[in-house]
Protein backbone atom coordinates (compact mmCIF):
# COMPACT_ATOMS: atom_id res chain seq x y z
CA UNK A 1 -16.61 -23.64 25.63
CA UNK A 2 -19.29 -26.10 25.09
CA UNK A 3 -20.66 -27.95 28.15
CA UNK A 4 -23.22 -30.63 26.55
CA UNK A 5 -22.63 -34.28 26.57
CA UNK A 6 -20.01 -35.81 24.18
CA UNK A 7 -20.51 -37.81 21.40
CA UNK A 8 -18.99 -40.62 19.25
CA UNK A 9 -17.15 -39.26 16.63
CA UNK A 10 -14.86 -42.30 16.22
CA UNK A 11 -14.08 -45.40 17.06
CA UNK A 12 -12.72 -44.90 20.72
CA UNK A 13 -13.07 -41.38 20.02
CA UNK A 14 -15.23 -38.93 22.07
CA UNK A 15 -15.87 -34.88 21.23
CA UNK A 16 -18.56 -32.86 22.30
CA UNK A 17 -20.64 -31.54 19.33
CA UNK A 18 -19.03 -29.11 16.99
CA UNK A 19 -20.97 -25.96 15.92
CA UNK A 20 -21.53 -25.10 12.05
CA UNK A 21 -19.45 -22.37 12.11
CA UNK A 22 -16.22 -21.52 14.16
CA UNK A 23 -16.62 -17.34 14.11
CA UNK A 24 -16.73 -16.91 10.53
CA UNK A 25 -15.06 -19.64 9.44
CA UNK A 26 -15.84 -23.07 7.78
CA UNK A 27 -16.90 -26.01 9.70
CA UNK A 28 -13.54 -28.08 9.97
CA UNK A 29 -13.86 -31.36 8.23
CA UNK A 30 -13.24 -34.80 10.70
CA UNK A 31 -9.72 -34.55 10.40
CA UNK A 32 -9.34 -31.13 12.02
CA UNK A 33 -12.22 -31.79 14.26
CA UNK A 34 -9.98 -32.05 17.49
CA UNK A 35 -8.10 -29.77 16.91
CA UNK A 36 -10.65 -27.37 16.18
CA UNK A 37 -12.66 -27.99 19.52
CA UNK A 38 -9.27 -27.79 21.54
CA UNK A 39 -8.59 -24.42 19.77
CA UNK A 40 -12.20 -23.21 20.88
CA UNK A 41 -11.49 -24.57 24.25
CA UNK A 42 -7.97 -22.99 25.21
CA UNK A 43 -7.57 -19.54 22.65
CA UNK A 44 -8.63 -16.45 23.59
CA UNK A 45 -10.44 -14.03 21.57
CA UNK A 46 -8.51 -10.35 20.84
CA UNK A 47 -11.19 -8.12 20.41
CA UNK A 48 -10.26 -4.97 20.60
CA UNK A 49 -6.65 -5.40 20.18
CA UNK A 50 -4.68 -4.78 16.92
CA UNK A 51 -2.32 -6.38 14.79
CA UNK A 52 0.31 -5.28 12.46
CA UNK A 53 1.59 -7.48 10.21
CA UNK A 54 4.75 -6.93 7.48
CA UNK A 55 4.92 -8.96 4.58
CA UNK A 56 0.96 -9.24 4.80
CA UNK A 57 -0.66 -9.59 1.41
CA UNK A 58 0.24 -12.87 0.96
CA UNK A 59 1.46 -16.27 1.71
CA UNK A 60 2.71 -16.48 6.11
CA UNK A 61 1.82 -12.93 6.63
CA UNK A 62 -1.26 -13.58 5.42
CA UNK A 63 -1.63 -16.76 7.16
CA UNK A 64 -1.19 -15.12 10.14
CA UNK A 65 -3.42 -11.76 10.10
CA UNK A 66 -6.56 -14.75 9.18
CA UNK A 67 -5.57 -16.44 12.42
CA UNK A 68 -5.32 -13.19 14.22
CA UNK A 69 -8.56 -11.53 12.66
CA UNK A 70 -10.41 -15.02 13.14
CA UNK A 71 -9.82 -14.77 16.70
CA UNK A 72 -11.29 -10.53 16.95
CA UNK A 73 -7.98 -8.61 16.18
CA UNK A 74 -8.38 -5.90 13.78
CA UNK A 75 -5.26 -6.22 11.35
CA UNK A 76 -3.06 -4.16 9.44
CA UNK A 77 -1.43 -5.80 6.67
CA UNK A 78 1.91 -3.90 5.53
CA UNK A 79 3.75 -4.50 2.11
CA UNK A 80 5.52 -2.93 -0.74
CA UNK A 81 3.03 -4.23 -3.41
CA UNK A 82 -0.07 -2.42 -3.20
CA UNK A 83 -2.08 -4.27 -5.32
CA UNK A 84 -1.70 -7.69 -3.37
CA UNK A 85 -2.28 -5.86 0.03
CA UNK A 86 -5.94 -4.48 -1.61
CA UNK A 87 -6.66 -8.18 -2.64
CA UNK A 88 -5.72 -9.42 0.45
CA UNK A 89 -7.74 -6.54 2.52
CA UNK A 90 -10.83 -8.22 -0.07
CA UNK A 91 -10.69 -11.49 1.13
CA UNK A 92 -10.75 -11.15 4.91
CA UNK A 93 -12.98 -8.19 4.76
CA UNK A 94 -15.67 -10.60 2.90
CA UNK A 95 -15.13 -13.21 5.84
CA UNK A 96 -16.06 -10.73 8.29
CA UNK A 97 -12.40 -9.25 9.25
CA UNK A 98 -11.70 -5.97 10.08
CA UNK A 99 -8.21 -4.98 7.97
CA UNK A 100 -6.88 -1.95 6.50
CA UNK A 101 -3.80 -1.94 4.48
CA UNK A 102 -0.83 0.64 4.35
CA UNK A 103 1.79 0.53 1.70
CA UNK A 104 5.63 0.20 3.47
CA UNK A 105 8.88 -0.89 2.78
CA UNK A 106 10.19 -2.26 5.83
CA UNK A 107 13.82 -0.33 4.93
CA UNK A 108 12.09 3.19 5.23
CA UNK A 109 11.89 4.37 8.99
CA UNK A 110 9.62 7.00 8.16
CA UNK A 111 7.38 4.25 6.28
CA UNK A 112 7.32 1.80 9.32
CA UNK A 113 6.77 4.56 11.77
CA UNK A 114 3.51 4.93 9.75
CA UNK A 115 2.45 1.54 9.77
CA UNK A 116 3.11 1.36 13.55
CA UNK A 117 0.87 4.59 14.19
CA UNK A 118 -1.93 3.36 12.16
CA UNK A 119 -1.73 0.02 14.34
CA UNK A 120 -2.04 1.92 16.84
CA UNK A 121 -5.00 4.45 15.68
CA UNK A 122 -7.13 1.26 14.99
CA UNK A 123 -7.48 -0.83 18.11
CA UNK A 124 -5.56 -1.56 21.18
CA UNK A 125 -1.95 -2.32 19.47
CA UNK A 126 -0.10 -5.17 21.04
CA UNK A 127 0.55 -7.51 18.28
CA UNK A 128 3.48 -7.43 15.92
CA UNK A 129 4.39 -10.02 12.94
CA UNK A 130 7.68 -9.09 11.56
CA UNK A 131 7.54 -11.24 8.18
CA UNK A 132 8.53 -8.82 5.75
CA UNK A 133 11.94 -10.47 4.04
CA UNK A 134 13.63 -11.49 0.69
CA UNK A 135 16.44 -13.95 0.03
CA UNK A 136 19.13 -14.55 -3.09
CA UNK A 137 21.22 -17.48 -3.82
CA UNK A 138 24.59 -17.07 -5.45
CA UNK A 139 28.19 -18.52 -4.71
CA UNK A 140 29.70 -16.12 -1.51
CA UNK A 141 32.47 -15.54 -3.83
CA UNK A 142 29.88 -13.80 -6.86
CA UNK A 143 27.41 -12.36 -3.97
CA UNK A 144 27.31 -8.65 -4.44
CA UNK A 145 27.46 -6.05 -2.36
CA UNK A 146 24.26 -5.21 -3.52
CA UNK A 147 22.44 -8.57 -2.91
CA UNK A 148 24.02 -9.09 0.52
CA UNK A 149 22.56 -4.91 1.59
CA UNK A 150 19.02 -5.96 -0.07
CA UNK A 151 18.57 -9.09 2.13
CA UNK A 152 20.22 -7.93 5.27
CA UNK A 153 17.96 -4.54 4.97
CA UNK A 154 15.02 -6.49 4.25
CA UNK A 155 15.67 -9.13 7.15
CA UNK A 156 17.16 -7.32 9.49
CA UNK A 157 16.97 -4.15 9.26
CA UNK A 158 13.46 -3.92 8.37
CA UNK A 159 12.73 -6.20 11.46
CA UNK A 160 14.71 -4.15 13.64
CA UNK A 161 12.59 -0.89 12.32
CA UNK A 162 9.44 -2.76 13.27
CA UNK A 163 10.38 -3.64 16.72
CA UNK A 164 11.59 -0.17 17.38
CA UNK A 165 8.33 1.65 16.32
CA UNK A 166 5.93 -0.96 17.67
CA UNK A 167 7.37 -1.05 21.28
CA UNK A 168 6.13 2.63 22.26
CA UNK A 169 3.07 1.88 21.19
CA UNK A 170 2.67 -1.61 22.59
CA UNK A 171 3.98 -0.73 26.15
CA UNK A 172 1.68 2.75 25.97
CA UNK A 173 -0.96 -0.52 25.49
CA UNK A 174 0.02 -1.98 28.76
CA UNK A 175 2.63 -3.99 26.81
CA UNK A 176 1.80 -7.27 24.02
CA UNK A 177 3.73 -9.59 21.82
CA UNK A 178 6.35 -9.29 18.58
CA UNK A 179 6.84 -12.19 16.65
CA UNK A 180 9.40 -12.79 14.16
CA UNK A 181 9.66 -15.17 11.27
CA UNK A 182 13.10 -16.38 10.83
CA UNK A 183 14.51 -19.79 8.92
CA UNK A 184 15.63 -22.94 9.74
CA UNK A 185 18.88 -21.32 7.70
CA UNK A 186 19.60 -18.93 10.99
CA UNK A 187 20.83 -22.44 12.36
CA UNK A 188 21.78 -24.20 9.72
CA UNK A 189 24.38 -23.27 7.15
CA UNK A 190 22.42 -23.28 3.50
CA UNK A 191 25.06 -23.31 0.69
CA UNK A 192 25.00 -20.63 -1.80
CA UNK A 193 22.44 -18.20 0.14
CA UNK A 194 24.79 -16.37 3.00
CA UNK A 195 23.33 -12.83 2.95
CA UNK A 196 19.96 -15.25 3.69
CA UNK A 197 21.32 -17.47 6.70
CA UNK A 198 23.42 -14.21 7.88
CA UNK A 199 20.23 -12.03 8.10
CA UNK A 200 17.79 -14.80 9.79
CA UNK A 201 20.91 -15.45 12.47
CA UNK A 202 21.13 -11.76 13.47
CA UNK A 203 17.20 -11.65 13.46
CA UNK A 204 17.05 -14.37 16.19
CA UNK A 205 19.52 -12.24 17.91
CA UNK A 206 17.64 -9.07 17.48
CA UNK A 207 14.73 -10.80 19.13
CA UNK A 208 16.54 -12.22 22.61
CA UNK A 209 17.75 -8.76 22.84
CA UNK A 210 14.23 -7.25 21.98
CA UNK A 211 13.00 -9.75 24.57
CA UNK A 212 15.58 -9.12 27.40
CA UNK A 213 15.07 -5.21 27.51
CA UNK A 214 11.41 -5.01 26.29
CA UNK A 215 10.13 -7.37 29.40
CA UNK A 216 10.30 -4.81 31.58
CA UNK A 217 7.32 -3.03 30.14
CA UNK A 218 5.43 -6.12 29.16
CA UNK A 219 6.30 -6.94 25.77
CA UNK A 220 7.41 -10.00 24.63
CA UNK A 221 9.57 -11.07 21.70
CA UNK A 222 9.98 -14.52 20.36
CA UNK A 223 10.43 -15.86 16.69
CA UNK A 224 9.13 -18.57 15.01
CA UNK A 225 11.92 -20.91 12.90
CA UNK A 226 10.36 -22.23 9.65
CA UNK A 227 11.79 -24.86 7.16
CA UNK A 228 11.05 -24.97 3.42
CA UNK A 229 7.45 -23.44 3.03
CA UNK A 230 5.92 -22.84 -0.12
CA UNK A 231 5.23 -19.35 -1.08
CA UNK A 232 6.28 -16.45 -3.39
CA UNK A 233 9.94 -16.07 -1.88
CA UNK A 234 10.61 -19.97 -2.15
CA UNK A 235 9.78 -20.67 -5.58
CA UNK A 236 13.24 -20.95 -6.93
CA UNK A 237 13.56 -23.70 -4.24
CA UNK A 238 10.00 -25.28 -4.39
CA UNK A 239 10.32 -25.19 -8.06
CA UNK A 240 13.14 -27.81 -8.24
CA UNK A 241 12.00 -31.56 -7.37
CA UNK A 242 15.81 -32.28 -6.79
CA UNK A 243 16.04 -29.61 -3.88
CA UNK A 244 12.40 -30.57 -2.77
CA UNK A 245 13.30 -33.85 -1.90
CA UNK A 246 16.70 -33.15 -0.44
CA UNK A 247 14.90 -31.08 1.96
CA UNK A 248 12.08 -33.77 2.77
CA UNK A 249 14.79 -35.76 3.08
CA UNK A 250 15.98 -33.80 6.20
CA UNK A 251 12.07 -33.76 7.79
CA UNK A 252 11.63 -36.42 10.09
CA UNK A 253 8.33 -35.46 9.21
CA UNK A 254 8.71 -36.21 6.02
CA UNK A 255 6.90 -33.18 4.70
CA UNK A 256 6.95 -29.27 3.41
CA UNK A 257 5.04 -26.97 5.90
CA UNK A 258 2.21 -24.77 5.25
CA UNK A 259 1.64 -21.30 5.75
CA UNK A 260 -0.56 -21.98 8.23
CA UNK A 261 1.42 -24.41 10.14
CA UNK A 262 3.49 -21.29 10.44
CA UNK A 263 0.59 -18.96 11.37
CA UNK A 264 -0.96 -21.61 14.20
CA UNK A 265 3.34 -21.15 15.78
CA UNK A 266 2.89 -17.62 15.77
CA UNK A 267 -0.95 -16.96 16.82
CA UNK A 268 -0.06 -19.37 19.83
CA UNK A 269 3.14 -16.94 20.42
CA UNK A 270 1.18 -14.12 20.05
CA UNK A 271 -1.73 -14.97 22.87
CA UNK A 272 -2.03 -15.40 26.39
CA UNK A 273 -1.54 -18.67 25.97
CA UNK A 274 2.28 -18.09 25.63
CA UNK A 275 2.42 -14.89 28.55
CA UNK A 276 5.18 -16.24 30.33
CA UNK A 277 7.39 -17.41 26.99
CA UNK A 278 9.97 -14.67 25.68
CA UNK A 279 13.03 -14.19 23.74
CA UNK A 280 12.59 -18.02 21.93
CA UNK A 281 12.94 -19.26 18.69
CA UNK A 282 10.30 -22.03 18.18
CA UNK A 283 11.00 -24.44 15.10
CA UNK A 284 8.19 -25.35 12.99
CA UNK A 285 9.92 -27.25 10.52
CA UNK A 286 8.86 -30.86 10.43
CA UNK A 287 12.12 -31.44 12.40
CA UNK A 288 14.42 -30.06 10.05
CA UNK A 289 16.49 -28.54 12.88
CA UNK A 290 17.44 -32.20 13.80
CA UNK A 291 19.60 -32.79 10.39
CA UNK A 292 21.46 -30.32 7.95
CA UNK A 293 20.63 -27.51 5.80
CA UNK A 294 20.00 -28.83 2.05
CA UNK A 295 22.39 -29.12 -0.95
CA UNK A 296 22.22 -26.64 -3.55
CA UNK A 297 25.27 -27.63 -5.38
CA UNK A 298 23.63 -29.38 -8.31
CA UNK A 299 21.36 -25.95 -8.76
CA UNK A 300 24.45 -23.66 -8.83
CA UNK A 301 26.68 -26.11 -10.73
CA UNK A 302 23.19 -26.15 -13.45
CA UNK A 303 22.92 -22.26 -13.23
CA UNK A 304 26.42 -21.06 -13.21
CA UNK A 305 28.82 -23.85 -14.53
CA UNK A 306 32.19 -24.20 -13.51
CA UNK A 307 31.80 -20.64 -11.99
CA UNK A 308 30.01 -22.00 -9.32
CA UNK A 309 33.22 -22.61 -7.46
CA UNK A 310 36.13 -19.73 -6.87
CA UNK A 311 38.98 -20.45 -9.41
């Protein structure tokens, strides 16, 4: 925390100085200046303490190990696609970050127990990011069997693997934090992608359950709620100005989130900051949770004609 005098950065508008560099990070430009200085202020540092993340070569899971490795944690960035975890591991490692990468499909126990023990052989293990996922979007009535096991072992499954081979380790750590990223379409019905909404529903129960018998050994489970973000998994949805702008439409907000909009949700869940907060689902969404899920019809009825609808 800095102590010297403020100055005027504004009309009205008093800060105390910023410093060039925040860890090994960029100077934030005058928009981000306040809430750069209250991050300094209130954050604490994890040094010493490791993350793993699923899902973590790219786009939220990514996000969130450069929050977490800003801040001291050593991360361990989990995925199926070993060439985008390497890349990844590049970038943070040239900021500064200590990260190793482990190649895991969230759906193989054996795999996940892996990922878990190298959390663990790394650094003080009390942080967990359950991102790993995958969606589909097809009439219910054309869904098959095979799409609706892929998402729900993906979604579900795969986050229930991570929170059963993290907790060991975390409460042998004197406990820590699990964070899951679930979907403003656990809440919200999204046409033409149940195995999606079905999976994200049963995550946010997995993680008041997680929460409720986990507490006793000092771990904490909580899940963070997004909206329409763009990355990878979204393009189909991103890629279509018509579905775009019915979901801006249901923003108060009025726009799409970021990655790290997500990331800021879950570092804040995943520090001190948040000790006494368990077994919650916090929207970041722009306030789509207020209004309904969007309208795919038009999509479908483009993609799949008059089969679209059971007849």
């Amino acid at each position: 925390m800095h102590t010297t005098a403020p100055q005027q950065v504004g009309a009205g508008q008093c800060a105390p100085p910023v410093p060039a560099k925040y860890g090994w990070w960029s100077r934030p430009s005058a928009t981000s200046t306040a809430w750069a200085i209250g991050y300094e202020m209130t954050m604490t540092r994890l040094d010493g303490q490791s993350a793993l993340i699923t899902g973590g070569g790219s786009g939220i899971g990514l996000a969130c190990a450069t929050q977490l490795a800003r801040d001291g944690a050593t991360v361990v960035l989990a995925g199926r696609n070993a060439e985008k975890l390497a890349g990844a591991a590049a970038g943070l490692s040239a900021a500064g970050a200590s990260v190793h990468i482990i190649v895991c499909d969230v759906t193989d126990e054996a795999q996940v127990q892996a990922a878990c023990a190298l959390a663990a052989e790394v650094g003080r293990f009390t942080m967990v990011v359950a991102n790993a996922g995958t969606g589909s979007a097809a009439p219910l009535h054309l869904t098959t069997l095979e799409d609706w096991n892929g998402v729900l072992g993906a979604n579900l499954t795969g986050a229930f693997l991570t929170i059963k081979h993290s907790a060991s380790h975390l409460a042998h750590s004197g406990g820590g934090a699990i964070v899951a990223i679930s979907s403003i379409a656990a809440p919200r019905t999204h046409r033409y992608m149940t195995p999606y909404c079905v999976s994200k529903a049963g995550l946010e129960m997995l993680v008041q359950q997680a929460a409720d018998e986990l507490g006793s050994v000092g771990i904490r489970a909580n899940a963070v709620r997004p909206s329409l973000v763009p990355t990878d998994i979204s393009l189909g949805l991103t890629g279509s100005p018509e579905i775009v702008a019915d979901y801006l439409d249901q923003m108060p907000l009025g726009r799409l989130g970021t990655v790290d909009d997500i990331a800021n949700s879950v570092r804040f869940l995943l520090g001190e900051e948040s000790s006494w907060i368990t077994g919650q689902c916090i929207s970041t969404d722009g306030g789509h949770h207020l209004r309904r899920g969007p309208n795919l019809t038009p999509l479908m009825e483009m993609v799949m004609g008059a089969d679209a609808h059971p007849h």
